[in-house]
N, C-alpha and C. Protein backbone atom coordinates (compact mmCIF):
# COMPACT_ATOMS: atom_id res chain seq x y z
N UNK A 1 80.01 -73.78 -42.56
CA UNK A 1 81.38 -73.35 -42.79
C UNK A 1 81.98 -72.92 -41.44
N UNK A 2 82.89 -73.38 -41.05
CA UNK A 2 84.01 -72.79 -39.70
C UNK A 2 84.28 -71.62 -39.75
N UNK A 3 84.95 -71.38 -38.70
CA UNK A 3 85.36 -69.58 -38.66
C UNK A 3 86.58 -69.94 -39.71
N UNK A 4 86.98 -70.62 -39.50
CA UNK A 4 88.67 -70.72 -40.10
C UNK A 4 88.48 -70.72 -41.21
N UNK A 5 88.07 -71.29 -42.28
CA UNK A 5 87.30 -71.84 -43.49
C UNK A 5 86.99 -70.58 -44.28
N UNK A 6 85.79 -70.09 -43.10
CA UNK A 6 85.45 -68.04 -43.69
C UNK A 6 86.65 -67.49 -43.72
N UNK A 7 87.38 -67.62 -42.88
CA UNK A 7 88.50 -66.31 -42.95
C UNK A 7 89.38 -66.68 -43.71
N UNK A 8 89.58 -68.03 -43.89
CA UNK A 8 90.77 -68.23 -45.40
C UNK A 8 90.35 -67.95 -46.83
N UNK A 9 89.06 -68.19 -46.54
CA UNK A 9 88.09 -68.01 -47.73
C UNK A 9 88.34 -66.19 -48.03
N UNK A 10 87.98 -65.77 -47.13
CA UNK A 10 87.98 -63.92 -47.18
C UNK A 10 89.90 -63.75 -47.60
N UNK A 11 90.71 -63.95 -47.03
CA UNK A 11 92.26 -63.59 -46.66
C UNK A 11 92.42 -64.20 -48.55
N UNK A 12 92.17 -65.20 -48.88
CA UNK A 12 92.23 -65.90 -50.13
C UNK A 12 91.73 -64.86 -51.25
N UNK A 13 90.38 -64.36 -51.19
CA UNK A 13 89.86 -63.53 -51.94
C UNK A 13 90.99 -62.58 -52.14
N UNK A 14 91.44 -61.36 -50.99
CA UNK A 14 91.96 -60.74 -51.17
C UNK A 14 93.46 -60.52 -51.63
N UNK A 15 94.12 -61.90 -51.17
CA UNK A 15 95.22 -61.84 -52.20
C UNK A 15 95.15 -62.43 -53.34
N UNK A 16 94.07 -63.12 -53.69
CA UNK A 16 94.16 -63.31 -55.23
C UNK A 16 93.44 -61.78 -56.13
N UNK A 17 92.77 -60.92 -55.53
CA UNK A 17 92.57 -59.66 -56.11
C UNK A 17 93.66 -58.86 -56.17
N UNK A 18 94.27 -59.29 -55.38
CA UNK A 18 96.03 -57.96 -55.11
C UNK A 18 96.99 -59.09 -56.31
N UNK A 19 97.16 -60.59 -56.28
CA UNK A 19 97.79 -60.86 -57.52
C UNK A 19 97.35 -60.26 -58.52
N UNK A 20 96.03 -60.39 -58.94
CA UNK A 20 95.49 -59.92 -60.39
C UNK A 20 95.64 -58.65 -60.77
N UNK A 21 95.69 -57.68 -59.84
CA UNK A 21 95.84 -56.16 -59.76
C UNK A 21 97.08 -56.24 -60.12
N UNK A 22 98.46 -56.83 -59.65
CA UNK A 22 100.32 -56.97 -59.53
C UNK A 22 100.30 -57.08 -60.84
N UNK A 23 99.66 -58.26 -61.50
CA UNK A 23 100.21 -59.11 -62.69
C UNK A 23 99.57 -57.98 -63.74
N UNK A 24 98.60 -56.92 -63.38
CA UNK A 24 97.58 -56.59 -64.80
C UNK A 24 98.42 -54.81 -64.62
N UNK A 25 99.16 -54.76 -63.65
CA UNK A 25 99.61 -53.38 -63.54
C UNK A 25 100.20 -52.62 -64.64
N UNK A 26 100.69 -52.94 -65.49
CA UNK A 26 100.85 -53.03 -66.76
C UNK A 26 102.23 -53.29 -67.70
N UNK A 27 102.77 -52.92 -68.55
CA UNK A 27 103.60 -53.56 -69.24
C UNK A 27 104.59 -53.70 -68.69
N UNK A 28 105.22 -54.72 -69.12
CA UNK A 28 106.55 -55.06 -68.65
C UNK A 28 108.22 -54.07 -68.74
N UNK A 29 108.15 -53.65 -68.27
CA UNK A 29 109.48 -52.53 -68.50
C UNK A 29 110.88 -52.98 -66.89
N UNK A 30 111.63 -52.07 -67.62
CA UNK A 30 112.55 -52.11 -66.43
C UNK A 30 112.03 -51.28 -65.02
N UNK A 31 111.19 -50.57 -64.85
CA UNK A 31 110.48 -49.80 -64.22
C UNK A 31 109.47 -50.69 -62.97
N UNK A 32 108.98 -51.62 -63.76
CA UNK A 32 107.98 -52.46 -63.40
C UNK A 32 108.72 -52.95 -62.36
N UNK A 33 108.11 -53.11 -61.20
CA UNK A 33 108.32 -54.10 -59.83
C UNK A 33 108.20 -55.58 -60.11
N UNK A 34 109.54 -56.60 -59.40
CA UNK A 34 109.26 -57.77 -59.91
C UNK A 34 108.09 -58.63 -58.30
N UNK A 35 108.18 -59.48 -58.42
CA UNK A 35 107.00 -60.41 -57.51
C UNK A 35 107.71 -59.94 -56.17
N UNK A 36 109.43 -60.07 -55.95
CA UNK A 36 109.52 -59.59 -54.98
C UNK A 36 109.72 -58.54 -54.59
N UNK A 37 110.29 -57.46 -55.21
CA UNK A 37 110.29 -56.13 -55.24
C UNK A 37 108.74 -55.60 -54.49
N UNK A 38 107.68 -56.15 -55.18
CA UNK A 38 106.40 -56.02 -55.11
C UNK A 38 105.90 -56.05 -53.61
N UNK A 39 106.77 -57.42 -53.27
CA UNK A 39 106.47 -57.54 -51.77
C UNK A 39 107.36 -56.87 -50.78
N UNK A 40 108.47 -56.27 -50.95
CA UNK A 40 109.45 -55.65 -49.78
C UNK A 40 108.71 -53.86 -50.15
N UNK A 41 107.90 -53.54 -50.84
CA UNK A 41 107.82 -52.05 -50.45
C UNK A 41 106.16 -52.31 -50.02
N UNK A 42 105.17 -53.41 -49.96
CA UNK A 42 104.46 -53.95 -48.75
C UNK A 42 105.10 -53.96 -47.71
N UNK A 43 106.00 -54.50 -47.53
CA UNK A 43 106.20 -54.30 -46.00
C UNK A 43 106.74 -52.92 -45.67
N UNK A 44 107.83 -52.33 -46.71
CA UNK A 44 108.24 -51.03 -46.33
C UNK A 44 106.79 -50.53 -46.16
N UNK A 45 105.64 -50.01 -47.03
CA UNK A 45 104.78 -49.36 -46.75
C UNK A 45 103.70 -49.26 -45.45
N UNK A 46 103.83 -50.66 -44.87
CA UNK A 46 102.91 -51.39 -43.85
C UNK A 46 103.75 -50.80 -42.50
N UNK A 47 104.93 -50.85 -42.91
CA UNK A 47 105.92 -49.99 -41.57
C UNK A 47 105.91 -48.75 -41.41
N UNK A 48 106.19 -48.35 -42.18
CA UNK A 48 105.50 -47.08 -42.31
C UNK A 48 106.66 -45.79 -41.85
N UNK A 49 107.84 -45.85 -42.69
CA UNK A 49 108.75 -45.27 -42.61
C UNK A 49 110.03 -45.73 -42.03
N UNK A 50 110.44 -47.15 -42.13
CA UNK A 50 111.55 -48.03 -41.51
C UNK A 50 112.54 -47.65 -41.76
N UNK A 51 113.63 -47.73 -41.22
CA UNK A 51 115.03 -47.89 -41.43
C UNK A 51 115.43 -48.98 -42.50
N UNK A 52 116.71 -48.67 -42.82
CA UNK A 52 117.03 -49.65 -43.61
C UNK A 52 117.41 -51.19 -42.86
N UNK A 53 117.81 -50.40 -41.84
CA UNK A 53 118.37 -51.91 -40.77
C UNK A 53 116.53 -52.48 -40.24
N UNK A 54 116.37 -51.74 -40.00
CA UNK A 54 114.59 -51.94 -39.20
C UNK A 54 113.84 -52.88 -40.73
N UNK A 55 113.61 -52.69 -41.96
CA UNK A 55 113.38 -53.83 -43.05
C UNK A 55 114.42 -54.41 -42.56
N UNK A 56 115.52 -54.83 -42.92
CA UNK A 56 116.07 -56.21 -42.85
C UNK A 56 115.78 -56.84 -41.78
N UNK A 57 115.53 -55.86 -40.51
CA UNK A 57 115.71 -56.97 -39.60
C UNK A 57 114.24 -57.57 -39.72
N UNK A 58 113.33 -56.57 -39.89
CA UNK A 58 111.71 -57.73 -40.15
C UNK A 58 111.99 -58.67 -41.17
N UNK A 59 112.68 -58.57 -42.08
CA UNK A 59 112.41 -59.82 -43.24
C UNK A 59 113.35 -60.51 -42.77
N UNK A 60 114.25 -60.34 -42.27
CA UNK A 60 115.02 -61.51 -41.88
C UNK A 60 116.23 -61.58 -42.79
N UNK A 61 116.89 -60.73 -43.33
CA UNK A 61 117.86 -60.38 -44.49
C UNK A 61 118.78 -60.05 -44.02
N UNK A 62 119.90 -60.23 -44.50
CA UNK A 62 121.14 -58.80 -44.24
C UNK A 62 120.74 -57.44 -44.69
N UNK A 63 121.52 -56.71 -43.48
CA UNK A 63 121.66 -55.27 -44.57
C UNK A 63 122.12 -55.01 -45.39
N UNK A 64 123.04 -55.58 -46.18
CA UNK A 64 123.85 -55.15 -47.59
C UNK A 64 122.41 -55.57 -48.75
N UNK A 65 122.01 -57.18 -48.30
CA UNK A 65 121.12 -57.32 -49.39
C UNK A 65 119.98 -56.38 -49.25
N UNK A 66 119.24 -55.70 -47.98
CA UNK A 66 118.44 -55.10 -47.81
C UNK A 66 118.57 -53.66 -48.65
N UNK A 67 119.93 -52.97 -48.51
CA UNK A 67 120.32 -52.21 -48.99
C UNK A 67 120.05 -51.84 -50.96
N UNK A 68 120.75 -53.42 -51.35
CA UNK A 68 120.44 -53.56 -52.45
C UNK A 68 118.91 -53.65 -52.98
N UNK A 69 118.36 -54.25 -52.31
CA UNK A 69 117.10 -54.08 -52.82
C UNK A 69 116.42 -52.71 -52.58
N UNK A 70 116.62 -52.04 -51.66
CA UNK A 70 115.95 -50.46 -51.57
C UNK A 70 116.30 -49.66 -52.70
N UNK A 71 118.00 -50.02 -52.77
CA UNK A 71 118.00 -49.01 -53.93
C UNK A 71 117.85 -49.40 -55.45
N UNK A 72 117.90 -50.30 -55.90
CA UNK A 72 116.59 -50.31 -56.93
C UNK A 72 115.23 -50.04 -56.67
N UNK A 73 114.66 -49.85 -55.93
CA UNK A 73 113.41 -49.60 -55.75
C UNK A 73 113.54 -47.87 -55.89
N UNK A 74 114.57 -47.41 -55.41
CA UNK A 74 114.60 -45.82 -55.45
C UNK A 74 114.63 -45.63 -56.82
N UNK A 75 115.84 -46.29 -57.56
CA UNK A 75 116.47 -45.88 -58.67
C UNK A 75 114.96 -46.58 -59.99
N UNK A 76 113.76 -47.32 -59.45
CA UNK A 76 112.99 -47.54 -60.05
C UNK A 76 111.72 -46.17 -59.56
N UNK A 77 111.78 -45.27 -58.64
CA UNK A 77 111.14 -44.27 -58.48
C UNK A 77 110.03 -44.82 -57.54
N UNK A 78 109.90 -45.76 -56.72
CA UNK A 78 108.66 -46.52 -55.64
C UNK A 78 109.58 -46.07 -54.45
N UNK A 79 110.40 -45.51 -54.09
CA UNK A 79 111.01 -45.38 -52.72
C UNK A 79 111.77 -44.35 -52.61
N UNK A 80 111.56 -43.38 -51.60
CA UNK A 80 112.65 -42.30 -51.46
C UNK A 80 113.88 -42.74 -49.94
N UNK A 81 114.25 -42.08 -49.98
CA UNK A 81 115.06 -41.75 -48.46
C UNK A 81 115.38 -40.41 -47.64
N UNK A 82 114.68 -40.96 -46.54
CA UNK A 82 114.90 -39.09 -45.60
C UNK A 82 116.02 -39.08 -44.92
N UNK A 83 116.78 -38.17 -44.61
CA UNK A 83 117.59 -38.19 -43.57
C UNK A 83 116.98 -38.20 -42.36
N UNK A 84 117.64 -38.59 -41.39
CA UNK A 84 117.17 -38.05 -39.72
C UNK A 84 116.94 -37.14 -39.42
N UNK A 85 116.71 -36.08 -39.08
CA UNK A 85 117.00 -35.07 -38.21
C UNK A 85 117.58 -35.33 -36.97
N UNK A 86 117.79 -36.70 -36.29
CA UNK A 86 118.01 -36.79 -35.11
C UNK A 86 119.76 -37.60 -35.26
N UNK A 87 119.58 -38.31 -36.19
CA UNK A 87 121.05 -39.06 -36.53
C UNK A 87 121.37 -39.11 -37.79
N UNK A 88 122.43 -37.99 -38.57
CA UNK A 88 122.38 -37.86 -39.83
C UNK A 88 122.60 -39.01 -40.54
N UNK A 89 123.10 -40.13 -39.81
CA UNK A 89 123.56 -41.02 -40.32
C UNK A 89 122.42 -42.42 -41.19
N UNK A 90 121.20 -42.15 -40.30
CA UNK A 90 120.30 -42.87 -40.22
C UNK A 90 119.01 -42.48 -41.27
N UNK A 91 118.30 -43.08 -42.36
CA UNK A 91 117.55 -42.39 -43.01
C UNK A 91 116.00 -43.85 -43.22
N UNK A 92 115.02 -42.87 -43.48
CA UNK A 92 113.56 -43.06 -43.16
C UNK A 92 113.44 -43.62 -44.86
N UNK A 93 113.11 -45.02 -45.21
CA UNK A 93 112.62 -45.24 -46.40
C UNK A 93 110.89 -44.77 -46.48
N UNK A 94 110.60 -44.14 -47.71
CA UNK A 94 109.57 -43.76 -47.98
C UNK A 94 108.72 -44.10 -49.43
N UNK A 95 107.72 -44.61 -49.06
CA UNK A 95 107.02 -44.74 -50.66
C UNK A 95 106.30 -43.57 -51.53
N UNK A 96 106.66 -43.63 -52.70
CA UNK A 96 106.44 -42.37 -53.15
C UNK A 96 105.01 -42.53 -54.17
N UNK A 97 104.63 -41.37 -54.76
CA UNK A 97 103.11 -41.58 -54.94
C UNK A 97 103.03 -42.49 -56.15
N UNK A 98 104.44 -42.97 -56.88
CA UNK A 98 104.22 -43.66 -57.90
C UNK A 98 104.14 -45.21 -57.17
N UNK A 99 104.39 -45.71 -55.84
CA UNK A 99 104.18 -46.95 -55.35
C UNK A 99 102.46 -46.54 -55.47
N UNK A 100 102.45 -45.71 -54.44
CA UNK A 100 100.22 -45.53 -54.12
C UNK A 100 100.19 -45.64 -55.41
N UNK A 101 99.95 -45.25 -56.40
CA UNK A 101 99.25 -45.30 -57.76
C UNK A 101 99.29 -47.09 -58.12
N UNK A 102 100.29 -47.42 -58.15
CA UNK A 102 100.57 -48.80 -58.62
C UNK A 102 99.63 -49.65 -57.68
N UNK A 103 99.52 -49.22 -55.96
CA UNK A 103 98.97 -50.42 -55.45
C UNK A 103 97.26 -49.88 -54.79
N UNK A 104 97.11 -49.01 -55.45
CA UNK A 104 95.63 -48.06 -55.33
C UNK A 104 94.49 -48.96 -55.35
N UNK A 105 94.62 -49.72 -56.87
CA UNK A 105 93.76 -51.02 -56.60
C UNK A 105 93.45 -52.04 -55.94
N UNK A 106 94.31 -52.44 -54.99
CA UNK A 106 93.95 -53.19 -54.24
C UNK A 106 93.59 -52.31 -53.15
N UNK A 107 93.68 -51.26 -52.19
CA UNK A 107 93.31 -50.40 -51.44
C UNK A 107 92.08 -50.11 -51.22
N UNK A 108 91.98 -49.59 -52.68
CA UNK A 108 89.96 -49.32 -53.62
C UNK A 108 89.61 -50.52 -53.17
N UNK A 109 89.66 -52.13 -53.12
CA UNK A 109 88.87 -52.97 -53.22
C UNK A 109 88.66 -53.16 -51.55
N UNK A 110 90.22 -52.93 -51.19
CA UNK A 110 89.68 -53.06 -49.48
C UNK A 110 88.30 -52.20 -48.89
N UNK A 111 88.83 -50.94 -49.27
CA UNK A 111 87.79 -50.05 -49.02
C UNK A 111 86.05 -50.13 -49.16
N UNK A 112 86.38 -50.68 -51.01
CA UNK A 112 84.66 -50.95 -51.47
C UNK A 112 84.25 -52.19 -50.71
N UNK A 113 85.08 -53.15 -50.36
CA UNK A 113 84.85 -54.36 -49.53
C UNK A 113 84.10 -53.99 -48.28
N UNK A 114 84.88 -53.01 -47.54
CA UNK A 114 84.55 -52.35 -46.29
C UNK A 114 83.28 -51.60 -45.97
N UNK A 115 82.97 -50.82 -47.31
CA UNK A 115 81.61 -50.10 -47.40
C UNK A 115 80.56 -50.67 -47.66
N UNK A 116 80.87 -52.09 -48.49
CA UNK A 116 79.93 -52.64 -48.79
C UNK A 116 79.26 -53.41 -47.71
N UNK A 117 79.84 -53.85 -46.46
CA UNK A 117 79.93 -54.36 -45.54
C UNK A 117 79.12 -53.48 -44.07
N UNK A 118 79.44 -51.97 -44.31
CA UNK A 118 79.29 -51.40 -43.54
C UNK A 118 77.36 -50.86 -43.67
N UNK A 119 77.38 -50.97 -45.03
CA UNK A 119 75.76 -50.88 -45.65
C UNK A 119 75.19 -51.99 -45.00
N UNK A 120 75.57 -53.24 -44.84
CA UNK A 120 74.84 -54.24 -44.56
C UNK A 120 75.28 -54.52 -43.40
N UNK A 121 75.92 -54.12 -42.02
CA UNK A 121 75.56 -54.27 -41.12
C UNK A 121 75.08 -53.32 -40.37
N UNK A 122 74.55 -53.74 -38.95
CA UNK A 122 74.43 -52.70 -38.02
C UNK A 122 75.47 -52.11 -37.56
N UNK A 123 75.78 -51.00 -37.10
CA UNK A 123 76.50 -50.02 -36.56
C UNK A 123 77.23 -50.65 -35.55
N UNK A 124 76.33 -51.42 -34.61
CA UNK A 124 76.56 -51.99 -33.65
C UNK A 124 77.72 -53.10 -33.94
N UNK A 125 77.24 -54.03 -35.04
CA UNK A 125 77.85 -55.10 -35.41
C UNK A 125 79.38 -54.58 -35.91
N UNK A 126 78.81 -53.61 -37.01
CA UNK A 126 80.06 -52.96 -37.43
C UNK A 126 82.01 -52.62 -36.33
N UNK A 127 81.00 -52.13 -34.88
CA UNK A 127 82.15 -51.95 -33.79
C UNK A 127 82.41 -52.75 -33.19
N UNK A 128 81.93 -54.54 -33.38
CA UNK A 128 82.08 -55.32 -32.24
C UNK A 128 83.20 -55.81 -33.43
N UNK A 129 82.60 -56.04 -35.03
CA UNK A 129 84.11 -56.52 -36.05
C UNK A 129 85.19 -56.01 -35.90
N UNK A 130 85.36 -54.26 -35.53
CA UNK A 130 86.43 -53.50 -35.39
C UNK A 130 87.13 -54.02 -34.26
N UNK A 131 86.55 -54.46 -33.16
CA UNK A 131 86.89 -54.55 -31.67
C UNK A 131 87.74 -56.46 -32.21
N UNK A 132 86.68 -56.86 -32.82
CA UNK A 132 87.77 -58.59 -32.97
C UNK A 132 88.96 -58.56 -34.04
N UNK A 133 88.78 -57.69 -35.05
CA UNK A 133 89.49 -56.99 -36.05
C UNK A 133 91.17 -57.07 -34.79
N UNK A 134 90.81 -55.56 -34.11
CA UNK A 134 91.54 -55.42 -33.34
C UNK A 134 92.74 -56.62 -32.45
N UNK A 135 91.58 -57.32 -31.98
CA UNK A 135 91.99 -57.83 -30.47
C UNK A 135 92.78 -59.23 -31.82
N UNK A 136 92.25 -60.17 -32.58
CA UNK A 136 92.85 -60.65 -33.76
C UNK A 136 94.64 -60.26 -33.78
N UNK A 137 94.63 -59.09 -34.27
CA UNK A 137 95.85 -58.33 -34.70
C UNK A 137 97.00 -57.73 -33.49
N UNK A 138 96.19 -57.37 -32.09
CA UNK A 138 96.80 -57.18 -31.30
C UNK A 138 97.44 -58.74 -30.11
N UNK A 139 96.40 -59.32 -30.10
CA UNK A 139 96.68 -60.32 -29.02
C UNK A 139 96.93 -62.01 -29.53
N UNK A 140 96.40 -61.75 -30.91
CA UNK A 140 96.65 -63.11 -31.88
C UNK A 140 97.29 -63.66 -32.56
N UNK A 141 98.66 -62.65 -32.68
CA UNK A 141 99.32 -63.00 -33.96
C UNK A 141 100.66 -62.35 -33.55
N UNK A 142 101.31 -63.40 -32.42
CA UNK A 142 102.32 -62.78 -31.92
C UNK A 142 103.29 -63.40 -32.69
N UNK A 143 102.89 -63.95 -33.69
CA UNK A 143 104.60 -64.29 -34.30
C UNK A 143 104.93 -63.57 -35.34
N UNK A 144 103.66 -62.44 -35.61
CA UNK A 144 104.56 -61.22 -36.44
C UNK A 144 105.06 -60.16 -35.20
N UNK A 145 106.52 -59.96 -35.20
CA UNK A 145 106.86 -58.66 -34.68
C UNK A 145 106.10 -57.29 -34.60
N UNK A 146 105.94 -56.36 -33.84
CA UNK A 146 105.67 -55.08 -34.09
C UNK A 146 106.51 -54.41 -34.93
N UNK A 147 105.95 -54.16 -36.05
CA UNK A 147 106.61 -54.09 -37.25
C UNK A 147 106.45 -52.16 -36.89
N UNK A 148 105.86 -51.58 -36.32
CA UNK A 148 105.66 -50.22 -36.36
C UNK A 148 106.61 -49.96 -35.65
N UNK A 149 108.55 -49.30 -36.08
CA UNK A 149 108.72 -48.98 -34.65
C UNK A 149 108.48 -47.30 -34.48
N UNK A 150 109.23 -46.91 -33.26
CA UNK A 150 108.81 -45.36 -32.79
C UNK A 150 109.70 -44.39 -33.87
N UNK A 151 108.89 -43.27 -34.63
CA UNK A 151 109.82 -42.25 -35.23
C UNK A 151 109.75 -41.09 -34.89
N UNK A 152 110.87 -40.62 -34.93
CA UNK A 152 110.92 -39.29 -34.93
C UNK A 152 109.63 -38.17 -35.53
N UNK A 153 109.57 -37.49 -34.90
CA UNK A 153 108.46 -35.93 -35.21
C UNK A 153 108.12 -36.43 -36.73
């Protein structure tokens, strides 16, 4: 098997465990996140406190539609909004513990994935994965933006 082959094979696993987790989350209500809803507070969450302009501009959206979609997500209870402290004008989207609860399961599996992994290698091995992990994400994959930008305190 190729490196490429393993790692689609692994990347494959894990989003078909995060579909099955989405689809089994449970009943269908107005509440419920749809497929894409599902995926814009992934990225809100992966940013890790964005602007509203800062999502659109990673997905590639307008801000009005960006807008619209945040606030159903609020008015569905998966997203808050902070003000600035620095520009009242400007506010910090935030996921709230009813997003973590909803996407816990796939998290748990990263994790048990991780431990299970960490039992069966050496220590050693363990920091050289972290180190390609790393260098992968930092020096490999420049056609995702730095999605982290700088925030305030």
């Amino acid at each position: 098997m190729s490196l490429e082959s393993s790692f689609a094979e692994v990347y494959t696993k894990f989003k078909m465990h995060f579909y099955r987790e989405l689809f089994s989350a449970g009943p269908d209500n107005e509440e419920t996140l749809t497929t894409v809803e599902t995926f814009c507070m992934e990225v809100i969450h992966a940013m890790k406190r964005p602007t509203i302009n800062e999502f659109a501009s990673f997905i590639r959206i307008s801000q009005p539609n960006a807008a619209y979609k945040v606030n159903n997500l609020i008015r569905k209870g998966y997203l808050t909004k902070t003000r600035s402290t620095k520009d009242k004008r400007e506010y910090f989207l935030e996921v709230t513990p009813k997003y973590i609860e909803y996407c816990n399961a796939s998290e748990h599996f990263m994790k048990d994935v991780c431990s299970r992994l960490e039992k069966r290698i050496s220590a050693e091995d363990a920091r050289k994965l972290e180190e390609i992990f790393s260098m992968v994400s930092e020096e490999m994959m420049a056609e995702v933006p730095d999605y982290r930008p700088k925030k305030e305190g």
